[in-house]
Protein backbone atom coordinates (compact mmCIF):
# COMPACT_ATOMS: atom_id res chain seq x y z
CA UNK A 1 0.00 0.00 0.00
CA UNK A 2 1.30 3.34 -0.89
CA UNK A 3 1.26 6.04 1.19
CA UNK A 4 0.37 9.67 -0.10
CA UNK A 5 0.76 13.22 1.35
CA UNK A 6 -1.57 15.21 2.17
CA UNK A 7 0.17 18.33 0.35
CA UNK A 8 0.48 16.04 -2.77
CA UNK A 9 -3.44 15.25 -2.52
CA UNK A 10 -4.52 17.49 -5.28
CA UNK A 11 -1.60 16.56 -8.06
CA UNK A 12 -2.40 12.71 -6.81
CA UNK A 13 -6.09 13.10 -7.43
CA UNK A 14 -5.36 14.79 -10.77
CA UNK A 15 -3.14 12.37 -12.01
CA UNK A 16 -4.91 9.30 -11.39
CA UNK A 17 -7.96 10.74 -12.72
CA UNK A 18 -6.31 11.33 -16.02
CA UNK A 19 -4.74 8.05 -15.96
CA UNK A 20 -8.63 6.80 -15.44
CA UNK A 21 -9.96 9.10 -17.82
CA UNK A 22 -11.19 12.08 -15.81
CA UNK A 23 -12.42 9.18 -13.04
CA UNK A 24 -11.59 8.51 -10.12
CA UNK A 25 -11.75 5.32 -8.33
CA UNK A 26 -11.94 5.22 -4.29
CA UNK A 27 -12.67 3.29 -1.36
CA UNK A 28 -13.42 4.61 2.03
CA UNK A 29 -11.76 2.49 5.04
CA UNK A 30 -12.39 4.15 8.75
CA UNK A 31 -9.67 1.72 10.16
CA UNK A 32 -6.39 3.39 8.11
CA UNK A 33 -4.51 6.18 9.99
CA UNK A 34 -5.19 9.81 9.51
CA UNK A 35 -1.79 11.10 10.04
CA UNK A 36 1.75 9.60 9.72
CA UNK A 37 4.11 9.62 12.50
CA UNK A 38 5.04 13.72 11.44
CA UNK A 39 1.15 14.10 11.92
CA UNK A 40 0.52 15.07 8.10
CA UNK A 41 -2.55 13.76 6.51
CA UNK A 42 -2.31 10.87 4.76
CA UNK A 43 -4.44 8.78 2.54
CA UNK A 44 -3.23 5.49 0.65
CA UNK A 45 -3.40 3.69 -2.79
CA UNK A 46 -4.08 0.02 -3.97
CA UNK A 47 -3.95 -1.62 -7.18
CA UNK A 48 -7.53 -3.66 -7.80
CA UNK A 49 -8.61 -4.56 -11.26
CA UNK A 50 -6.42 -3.33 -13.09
CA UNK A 51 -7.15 0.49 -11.32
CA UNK A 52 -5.45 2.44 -8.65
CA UNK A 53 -8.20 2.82 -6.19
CA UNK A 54 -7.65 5.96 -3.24
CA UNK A 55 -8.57 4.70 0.45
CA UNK A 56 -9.78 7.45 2.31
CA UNK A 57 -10.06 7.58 5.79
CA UNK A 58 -13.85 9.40 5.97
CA UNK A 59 -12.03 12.59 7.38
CA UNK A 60 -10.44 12.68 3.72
CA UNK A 61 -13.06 12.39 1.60
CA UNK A 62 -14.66 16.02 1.68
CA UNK A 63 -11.31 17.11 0.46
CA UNK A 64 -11.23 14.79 -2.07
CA UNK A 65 -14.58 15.45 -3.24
CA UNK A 66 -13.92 18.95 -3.21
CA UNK A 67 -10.57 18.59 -5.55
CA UNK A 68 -12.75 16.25 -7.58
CA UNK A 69 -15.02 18.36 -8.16
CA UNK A 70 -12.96 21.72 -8.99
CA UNK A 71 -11.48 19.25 -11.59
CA UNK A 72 -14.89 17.88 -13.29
CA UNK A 73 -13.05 14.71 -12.07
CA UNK A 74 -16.22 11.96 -11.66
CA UNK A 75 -15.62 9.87 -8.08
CA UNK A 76 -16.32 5.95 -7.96
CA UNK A 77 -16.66 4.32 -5.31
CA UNK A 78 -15.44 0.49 -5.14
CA UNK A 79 -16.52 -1.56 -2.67
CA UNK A 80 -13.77 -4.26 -1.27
């Protein structure tokens, strides 16, 4: 699982969504951490199908959303 910065959020959510064709594929998971050990907010990445999906802790996914949406960047949610 890869582990993305919070200050790297908005290129992270803009790259994957071009990778995915303006979509963006997510998760949300209430059990991963909100903030690494330098208390920055974090939010991770797996590979599932063939597609990057974002976990999001639910503290995350306003911000998200809000990137997403700035972006006209369409949000899917996966279920695992």
């Amino acid at each position: 699982m890869d582990v993305v910065n919070a200050q790297r959020l908005e290129e992270w959510v803009l790259s994957h969504a071009e990778a995915g064709k303006r979509k963006l594929y997510f998760t949300i998971n209430g059990d991963v951490p909100l903030t690494d050990s330098a208390g920055s907010a974090i939010v991770h990445q797996i590979p599932l199908h063939g597609k990057w999906v974002c976990v999001l802790h639910p503290d995350h996914l306003t911000r998200v959303a809000q990137l997403c949406y700035a972006a006209d960047v369409q949000m899917i949610q996966v279920i695992i």
